[in-house]
Protein backbone atom coordinates (compact mmCIF):
# COMPACT_ATOMS: atom_id res chain seq x y z
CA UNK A 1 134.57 173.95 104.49
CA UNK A 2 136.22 173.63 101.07
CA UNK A 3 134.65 171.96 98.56
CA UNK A 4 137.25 169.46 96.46
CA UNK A 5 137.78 167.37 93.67
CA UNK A 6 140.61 164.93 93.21
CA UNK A 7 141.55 164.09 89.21
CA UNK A 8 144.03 161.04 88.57
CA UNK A 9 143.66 158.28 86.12
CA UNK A 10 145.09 155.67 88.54
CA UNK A 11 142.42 154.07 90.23
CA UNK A 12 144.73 153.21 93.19
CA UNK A 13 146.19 157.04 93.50
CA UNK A 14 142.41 158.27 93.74
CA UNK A 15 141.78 155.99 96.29
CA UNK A 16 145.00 157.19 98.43
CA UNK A 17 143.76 160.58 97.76
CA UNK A 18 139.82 159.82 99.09
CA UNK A 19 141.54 158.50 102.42
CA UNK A 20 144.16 161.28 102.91
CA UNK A 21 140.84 163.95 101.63
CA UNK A 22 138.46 162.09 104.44
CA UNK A 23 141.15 162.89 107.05
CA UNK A 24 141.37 166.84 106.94
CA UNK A 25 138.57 167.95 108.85
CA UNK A 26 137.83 171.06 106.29
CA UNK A 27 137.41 169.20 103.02
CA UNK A 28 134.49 167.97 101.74
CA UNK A 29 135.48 165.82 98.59
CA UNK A 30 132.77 166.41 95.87
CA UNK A 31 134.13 163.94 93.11
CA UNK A 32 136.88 161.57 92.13
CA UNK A 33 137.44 161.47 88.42
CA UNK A 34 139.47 159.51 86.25
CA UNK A 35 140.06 162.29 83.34
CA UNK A 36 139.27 166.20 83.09
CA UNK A 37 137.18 165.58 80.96
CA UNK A 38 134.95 164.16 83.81
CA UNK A 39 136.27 167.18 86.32
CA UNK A 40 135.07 169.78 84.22
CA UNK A 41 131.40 168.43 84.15
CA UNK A 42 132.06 168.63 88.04
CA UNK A 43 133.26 172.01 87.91
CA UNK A 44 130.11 173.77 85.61
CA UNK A 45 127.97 172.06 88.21
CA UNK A 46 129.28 172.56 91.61
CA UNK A 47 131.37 175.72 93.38
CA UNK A 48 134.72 173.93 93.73
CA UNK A 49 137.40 175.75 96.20
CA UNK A 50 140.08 172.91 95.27
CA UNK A 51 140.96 170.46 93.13
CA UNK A 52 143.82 167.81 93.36
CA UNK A 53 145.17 166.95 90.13
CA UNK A 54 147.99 164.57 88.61
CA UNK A 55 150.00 165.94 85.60
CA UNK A 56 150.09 163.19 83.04
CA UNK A 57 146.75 161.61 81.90
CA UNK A 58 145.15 160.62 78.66
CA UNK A 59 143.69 163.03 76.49
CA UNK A 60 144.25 166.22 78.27
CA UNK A 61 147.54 166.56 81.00
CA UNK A 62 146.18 168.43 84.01
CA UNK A 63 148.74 171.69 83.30
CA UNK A 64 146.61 171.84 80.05
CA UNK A 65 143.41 171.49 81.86
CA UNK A 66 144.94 174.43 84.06
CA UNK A 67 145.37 176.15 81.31
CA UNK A 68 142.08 175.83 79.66
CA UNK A 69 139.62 177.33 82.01
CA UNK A 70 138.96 180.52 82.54
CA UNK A 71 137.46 180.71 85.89
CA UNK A 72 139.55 178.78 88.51
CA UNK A 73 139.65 177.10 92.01
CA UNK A 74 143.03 176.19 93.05
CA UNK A 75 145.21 173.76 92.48
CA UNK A 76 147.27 171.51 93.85
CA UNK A 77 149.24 169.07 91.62
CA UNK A 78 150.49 165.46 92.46
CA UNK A 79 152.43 163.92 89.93
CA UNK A 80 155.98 161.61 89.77
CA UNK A 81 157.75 164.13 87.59
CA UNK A 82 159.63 166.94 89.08
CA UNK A 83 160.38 168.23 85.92
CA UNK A 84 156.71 169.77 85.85
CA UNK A 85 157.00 171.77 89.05
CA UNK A 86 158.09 175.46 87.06
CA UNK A 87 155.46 175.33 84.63
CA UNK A 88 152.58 174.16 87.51
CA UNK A 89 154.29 176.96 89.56
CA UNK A 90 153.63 179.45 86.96
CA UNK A 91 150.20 178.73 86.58
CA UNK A 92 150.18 179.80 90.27
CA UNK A 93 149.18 176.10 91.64
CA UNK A 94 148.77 175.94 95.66
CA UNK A 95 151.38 173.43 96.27
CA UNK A 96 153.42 170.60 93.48
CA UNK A 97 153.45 167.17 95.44
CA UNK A 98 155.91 164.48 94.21
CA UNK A 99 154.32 160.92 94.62
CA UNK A 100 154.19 158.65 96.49
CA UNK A 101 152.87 161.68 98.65
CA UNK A 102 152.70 160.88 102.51
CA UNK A 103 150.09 162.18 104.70
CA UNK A 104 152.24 165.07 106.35
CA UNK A 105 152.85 166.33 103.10
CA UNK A 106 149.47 166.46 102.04
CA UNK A 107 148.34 168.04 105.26
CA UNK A 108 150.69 170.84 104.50
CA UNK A 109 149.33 171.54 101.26
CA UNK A 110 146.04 171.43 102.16
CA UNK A 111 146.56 173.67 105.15
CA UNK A 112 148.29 176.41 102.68
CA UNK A 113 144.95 176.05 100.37
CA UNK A 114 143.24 176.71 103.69
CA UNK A 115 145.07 179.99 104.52
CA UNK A 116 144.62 181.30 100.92
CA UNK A 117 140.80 180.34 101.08
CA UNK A 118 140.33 182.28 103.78
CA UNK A 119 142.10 185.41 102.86
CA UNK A 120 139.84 185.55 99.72
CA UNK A 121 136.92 185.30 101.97
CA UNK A 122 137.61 188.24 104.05
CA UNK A 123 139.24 190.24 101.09
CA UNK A 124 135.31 189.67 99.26
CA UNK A 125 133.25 191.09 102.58
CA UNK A 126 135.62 193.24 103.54
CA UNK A 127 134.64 197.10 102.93
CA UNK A 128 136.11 198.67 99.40
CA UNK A 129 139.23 201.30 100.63
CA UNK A 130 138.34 204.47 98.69
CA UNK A 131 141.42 205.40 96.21
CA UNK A 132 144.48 208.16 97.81
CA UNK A 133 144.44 209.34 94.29
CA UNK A 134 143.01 209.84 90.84
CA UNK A 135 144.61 210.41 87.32
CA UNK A 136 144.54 213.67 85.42
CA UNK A 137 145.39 213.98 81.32
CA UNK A 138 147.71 216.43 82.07
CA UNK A 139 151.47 217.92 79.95
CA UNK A 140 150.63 214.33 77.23
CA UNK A 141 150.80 211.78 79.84
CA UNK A 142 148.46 210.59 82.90
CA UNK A 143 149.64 212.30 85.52
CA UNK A 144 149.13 210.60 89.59
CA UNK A 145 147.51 212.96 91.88
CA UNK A 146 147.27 212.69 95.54
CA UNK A 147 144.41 213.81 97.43
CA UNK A 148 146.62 214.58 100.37
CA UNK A 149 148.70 217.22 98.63
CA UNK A 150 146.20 219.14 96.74
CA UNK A 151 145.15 222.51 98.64
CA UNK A 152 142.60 224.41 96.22
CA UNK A 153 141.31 224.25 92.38
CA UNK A 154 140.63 227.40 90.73
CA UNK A 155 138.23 226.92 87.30
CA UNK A 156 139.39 228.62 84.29
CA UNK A 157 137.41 228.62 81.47
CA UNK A 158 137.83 225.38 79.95
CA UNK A 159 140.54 224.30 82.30
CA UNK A 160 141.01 224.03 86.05
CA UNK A 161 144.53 225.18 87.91
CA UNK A 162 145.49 222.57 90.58
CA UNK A 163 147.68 224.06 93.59
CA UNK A 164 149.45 221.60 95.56
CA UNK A 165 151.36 221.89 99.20
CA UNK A 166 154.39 223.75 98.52
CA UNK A 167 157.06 223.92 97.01
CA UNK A 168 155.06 221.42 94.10
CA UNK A 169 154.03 223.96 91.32
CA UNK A 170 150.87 223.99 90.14
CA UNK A 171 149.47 222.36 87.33
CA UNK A 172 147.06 223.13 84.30
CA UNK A 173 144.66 220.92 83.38
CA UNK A 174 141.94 220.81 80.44
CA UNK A 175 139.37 220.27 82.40
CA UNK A 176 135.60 221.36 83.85
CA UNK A 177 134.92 222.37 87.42
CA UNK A 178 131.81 219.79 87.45
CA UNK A 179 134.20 217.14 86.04
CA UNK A 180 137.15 217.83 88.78
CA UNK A 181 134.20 217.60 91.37
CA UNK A 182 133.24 214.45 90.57
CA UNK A 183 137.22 212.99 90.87
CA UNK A 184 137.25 214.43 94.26
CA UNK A 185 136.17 212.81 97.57
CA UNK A 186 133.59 215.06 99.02
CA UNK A 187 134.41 213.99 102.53
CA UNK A 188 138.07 215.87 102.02
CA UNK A 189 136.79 218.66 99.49
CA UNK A 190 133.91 221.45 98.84
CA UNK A 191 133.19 223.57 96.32
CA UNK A 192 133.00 227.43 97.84
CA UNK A 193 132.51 229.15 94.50
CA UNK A 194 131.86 228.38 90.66
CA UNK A 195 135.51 229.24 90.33
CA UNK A 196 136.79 227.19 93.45
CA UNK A 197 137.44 223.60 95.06
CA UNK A 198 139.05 223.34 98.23
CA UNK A 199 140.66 220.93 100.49
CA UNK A 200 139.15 221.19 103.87
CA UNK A 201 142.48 220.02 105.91
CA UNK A 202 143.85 222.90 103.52
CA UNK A 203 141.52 225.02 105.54
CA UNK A 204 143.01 227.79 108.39
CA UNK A 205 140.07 229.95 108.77
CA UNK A 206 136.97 230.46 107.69
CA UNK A 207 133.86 233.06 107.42
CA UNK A 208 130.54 233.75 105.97
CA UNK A 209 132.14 234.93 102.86
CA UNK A 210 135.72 233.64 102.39
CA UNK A 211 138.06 230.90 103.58
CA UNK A 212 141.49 231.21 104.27
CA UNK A 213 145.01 229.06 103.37
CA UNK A 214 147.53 230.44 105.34
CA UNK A 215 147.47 234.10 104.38
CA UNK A 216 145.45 233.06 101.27
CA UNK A 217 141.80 234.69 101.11
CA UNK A 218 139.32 232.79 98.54
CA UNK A 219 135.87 234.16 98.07
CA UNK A 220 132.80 231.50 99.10
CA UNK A 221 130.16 231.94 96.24
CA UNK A 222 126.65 233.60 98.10
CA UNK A 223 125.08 230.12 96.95
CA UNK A 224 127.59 227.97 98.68
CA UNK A 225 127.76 229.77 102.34
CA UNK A 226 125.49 227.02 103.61
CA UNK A 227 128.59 224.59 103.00
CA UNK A 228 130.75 226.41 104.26
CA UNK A 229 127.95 226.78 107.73
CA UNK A 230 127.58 223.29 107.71
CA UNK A 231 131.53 222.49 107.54
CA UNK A 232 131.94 224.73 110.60
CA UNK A 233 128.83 223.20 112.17
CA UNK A 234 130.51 219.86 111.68
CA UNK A 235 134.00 220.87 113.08
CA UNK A 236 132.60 222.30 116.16
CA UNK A 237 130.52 219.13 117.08
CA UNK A 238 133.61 217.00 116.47
């Protein structure tokens, strides 16, 4: 269900809009209100989904009561004036609805609210998709890296030396080994030395005390050949 509010300071129009409301089964109408004014009390003390508004009213229009809040449901405007629609559109309103508005209309409207209710629904409980990349301070700009084509990190001093997939050259960055570890995913990376980060789809070969990329031989630190036991531990099970 949706919870909605319909704002118009025609009592007839309200009352159109309380029949046409009562006849989509996923609305449940919270309020009618004659002014904003009156709607906003609504809104600070209920969760409205939707609210149905007309454009020209006393006091406040309904674009400016758009306009005003900072946290909002959506909207869908109903109003005799065309000349509105850009400005409502901009404001990123469900649906502009000239009157007199007729019941098929409405339905579509309130069927495109639907949709878009939904989506936000599953887009909140759906599971967070981890980054493909991360940004590195690197030649006086932020620089886009991609997990994907990074194959090993070698620490120097106060900087670390990113290799990438050829032909990409490799790039200097001012930056600590701890730091870089933390930027990386450590489902598609391990550390094998103080000096070195690897990519594990990088990987060709491995053993006790180096790993290989391609013909490339990098040392595994004698505190990190667990990892590397556990990584091959890991591979063979899968």
């Amino acid at each position: 269900m949706m919870k909605c509010i319909a704002i118009d300071d025609e009592p007839f129009a309200l009352q159109l809009l309380k029949d046409y409301i009562s006849q989509v089964p996923f609305l449940e109408l919270v309020a009618l209100c004659e002014d904003v004014m009156e709607a906003n009390k609504v809104l600070q003390q209920h969760g409205i989904d939707l609210v149905f508004t007309d454009i020209q009213m006393p006091r406040l229009t309904g674009l400016q009561f758009i306009q005003s809040l900072t946290e909002r449901p959506m909207f869908i405007l109903i109003t005799a004036y065309e000349k509105f629609a850009l400005e409502g559109f901009n404001l990123n309103v469900v649906d502009y609805l000239l009157k007199p508005v007729e019941l098929s209309r409405f339905l579509l409207a309130c069927n495109k609210a639907w949709e878009l209710h939904q989506l936000k629904k599953a887009a909140k409980h759906s599971p967070e998709v981890a980054p493909a990349y991360f940004f590195v301070n690197a030649e006086y700009r932020q620089v886009k890296l991609l997990f994907k084509d990074i194959t090993y990190i070698e620490g120097l001093k106060d900087y670390v030396k990113i290799n990438f997939v050829a032909p990409a050259k490799p790039l200097l960055v001012r930056m600590s080994m701890k730091a870089m570890e933390e930027e990386l995913p450590a489902a598609q990376f391990i550390r094998i030395h103080k000096s070195y980060i690897v990519s594990i789809n990088s990987l060709t070969a491995v053993r006790k005390t180096s790993v290989f990329i391609d013909k490339l031989e990098l040392p595994v630190g004698e505190t990190y050949q667990s990892v590397i036991e556990q990584l091959t531990k890991r591979k063979s099970q899968g």
